[in-house]
N, C-alpha and C. Protein backbone atom coordinates (compact mmCIF):
# COMPACT_ATOMS: atom_id res chain seq x y z
N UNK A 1 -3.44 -24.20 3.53
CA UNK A 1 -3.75 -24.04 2.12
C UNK A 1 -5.27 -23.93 1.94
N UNK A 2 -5.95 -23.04 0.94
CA UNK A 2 -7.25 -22.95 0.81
C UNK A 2 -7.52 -24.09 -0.11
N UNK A 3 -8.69 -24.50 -0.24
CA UNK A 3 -9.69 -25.14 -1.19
C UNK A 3 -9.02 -24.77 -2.36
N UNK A 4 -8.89 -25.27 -3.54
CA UNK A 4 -9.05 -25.26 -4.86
C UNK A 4 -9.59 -25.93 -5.73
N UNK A 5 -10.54 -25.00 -6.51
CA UNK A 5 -11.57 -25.36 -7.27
C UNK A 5 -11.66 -25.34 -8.72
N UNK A 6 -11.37 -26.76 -9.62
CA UNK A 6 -11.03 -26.65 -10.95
C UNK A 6 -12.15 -26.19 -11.84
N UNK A 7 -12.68 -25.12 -11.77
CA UNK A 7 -14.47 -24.76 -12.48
C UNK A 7 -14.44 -25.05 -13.93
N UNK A 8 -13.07 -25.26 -14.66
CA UNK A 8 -12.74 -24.88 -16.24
C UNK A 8 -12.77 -26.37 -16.40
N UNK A 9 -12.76 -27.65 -15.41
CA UNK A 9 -12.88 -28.86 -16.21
C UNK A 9 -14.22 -29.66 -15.93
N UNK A 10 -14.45 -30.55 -16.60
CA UNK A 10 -15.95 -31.72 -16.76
C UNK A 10 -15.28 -33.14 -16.05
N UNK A 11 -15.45 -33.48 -15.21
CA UNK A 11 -16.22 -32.65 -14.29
C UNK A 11 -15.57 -31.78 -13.06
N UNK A 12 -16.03 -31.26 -12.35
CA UNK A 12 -15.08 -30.43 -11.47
C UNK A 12 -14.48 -30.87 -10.72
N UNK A 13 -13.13 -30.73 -10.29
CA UNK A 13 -12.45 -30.89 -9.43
C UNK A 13 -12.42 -30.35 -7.66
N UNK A 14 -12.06 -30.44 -6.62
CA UNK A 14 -12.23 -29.88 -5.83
C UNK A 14 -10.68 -31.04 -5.18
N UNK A 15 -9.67 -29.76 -4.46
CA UNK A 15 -8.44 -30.27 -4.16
C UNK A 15 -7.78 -29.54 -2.87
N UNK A 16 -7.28 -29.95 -2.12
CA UNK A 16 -7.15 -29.78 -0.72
C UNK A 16 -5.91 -30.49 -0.49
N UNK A 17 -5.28 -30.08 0.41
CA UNK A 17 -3.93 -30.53 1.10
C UNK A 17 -3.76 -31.83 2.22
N UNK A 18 -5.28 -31.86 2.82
CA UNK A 18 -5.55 -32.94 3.49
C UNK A 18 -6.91 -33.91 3.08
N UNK A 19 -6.79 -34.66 3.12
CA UNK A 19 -8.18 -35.54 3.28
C UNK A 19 -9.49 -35.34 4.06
N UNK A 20 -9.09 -34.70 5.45
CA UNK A 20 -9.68 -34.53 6.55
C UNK A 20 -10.67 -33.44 6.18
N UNK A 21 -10.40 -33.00 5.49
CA UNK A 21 -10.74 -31.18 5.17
C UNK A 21 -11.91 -31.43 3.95
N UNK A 22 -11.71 -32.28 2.71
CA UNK A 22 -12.24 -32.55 1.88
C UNK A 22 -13.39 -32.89 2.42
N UNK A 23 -13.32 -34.43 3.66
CA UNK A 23 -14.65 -35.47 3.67
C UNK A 23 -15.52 -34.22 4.53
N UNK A 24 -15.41 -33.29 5.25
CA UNK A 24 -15.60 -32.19 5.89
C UNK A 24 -16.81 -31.56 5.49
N UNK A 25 -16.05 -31.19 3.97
CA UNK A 25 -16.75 -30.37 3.10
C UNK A 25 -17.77 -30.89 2.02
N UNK A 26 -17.56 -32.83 1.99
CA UNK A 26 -18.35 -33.15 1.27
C UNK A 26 -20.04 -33.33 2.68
N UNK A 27 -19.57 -33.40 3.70
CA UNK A 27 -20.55 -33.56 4.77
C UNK A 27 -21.38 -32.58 4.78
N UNK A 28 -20.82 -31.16 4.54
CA UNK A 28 -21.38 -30.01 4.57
C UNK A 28 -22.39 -29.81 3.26
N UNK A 29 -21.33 -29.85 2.00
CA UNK A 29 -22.08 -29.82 0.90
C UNK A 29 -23.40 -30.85 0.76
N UNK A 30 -23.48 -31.85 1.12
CA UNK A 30 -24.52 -32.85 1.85
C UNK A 30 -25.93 -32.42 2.56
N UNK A 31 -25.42 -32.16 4.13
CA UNK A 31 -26.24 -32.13 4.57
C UNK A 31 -26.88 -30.64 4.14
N UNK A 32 -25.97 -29.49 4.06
CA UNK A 32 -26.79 -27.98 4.00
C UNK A 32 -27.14 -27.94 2.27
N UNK A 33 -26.60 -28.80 1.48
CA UNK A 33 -27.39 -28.23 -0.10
C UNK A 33 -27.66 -29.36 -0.91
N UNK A 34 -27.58 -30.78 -0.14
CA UNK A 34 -28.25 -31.64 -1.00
C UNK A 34 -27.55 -32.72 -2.26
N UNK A 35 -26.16 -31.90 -1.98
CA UNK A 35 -25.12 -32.73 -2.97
C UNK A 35 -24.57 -34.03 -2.71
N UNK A 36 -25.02 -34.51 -3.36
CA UNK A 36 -24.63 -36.30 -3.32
C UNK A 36 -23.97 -37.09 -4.36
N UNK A 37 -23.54 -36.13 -5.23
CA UNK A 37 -23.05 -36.55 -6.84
C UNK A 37 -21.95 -36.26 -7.03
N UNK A 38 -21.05 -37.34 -6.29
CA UNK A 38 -19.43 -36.61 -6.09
C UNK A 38 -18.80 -38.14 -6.29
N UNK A 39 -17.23 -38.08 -6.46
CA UNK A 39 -16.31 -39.21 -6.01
C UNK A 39 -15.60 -39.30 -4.70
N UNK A 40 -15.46 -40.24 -3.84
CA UNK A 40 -14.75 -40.54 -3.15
C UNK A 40 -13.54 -39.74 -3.20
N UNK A 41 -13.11 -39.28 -2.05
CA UNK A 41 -11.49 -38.43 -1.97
C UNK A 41 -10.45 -39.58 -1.83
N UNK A 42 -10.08 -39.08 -3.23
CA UNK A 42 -8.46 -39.59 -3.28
C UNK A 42 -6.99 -38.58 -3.56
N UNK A 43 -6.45 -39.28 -3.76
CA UNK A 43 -4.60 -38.66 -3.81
C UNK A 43 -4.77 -38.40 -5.13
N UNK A 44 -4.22 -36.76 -5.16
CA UNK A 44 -4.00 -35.98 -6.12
C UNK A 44 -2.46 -36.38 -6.86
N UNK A 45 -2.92 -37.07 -7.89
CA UNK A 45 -1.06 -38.03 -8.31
C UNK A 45 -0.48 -36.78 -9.16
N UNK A 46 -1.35 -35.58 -9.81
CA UNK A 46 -0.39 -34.52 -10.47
C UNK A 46 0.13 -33.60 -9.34
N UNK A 47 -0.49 -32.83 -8.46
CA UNK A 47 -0.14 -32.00 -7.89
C UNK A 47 -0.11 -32.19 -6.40
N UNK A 48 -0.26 -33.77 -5.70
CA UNK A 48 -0.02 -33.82 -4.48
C UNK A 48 -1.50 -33.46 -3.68
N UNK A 49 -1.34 -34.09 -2.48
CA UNK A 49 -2.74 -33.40 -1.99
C UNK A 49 -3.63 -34.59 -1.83
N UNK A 50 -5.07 -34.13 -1.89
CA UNK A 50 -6.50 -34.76 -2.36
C UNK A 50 -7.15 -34.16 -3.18
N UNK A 51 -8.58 -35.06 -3.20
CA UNK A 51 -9.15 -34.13 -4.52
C UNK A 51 -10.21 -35.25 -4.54
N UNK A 52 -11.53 -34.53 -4.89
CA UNK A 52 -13.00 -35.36 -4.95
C UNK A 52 -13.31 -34.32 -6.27
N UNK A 53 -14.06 -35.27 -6.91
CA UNK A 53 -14.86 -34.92 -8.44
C UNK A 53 -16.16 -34.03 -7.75
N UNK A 54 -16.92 -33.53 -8.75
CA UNK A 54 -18.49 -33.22 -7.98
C UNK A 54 -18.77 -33.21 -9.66
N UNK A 55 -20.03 -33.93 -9.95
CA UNK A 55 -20.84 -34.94 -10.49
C UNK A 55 -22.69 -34.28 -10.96
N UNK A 56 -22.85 -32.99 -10.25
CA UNK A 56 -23.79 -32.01 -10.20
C UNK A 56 -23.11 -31.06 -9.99
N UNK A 57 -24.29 -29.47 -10.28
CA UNK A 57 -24.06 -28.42 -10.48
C UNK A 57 -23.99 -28.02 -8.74
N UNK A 58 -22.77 -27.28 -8.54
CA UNK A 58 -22.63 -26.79 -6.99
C UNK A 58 -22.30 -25.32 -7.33
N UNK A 59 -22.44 -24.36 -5.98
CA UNK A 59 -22.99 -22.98 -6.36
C UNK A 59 -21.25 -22.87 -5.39
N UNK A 60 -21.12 -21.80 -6.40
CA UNK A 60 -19.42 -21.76 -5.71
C UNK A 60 -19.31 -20.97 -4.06
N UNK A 61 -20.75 -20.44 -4.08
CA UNK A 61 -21.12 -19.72 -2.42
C UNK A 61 -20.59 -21.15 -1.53
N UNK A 62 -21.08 -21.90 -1.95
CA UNK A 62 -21.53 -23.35 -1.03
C UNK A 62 -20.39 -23.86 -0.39
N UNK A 63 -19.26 -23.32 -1.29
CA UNK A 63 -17.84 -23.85 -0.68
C UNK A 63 -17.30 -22.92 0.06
N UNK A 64 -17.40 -21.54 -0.48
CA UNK A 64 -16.83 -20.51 0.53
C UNK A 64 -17.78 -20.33 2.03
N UNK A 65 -18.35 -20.70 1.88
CA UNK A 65 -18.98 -20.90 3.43
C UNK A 65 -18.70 -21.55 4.68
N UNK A 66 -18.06 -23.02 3.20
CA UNK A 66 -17.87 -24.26 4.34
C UNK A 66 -16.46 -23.58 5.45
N UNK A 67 -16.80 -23.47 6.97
CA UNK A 67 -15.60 -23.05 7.69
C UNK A 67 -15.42 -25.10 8.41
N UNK A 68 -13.60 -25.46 8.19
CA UNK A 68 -13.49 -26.67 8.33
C UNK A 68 -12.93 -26.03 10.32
N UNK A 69 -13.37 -27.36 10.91
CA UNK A 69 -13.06 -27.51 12.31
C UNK A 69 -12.67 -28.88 12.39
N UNK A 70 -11.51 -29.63 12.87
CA UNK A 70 -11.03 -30.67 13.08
C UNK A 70 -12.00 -31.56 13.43
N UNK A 71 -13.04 -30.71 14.77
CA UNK A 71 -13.98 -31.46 15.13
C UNK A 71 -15.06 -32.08 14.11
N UNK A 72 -15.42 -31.23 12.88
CA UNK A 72 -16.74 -31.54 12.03
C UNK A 72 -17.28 -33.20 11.43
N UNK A 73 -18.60 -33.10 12.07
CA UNK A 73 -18.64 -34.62 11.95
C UNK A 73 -18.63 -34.99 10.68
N UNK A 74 -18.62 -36.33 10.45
CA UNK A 74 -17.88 -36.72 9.68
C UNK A 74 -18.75 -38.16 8.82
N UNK A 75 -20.13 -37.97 9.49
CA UNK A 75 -21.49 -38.81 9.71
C UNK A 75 -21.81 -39.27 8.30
N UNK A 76 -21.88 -40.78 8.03
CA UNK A 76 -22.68 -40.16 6.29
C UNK A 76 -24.02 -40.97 6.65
């Protein structure tokens, strides 16, 4: 399943099928653009899944970039 990205709500959503994939992408969004203004990934109770808030303005490039590898550290 790809990323899905709620852009139409305050604050944004960001929702994923695994957990693994999310903390991934918050590592990425981190270390390569500086984003630190997010919630903790939790369980998506409407539609199943996960799902982390983001809390600042993120450039929607920033996510289509992120490529997830099982391996990706995972460092905070």
């Amino acid at each position: 399943m790809p990323v899905r990205v709620n852009w139409d709500r305050n604050p944004v959503s960001v929702h994923h099928n695994t957990r693994e994939y999310l903390e991934s992408l918050i590592v990425h969004l981190r270390n390569n653009h500086g984003l630190r203004k997010r919630s903790l990934v939790m369980a998506d109770r409407e539609e199943g899944g996960y799902l982390f808030f983001l809390y600042q303005a993120c450039n929607p490039q920033w996510i289509l970039e992120f490529q997830f590898t099982p391996e990706s550290p995972e460092e905070e």
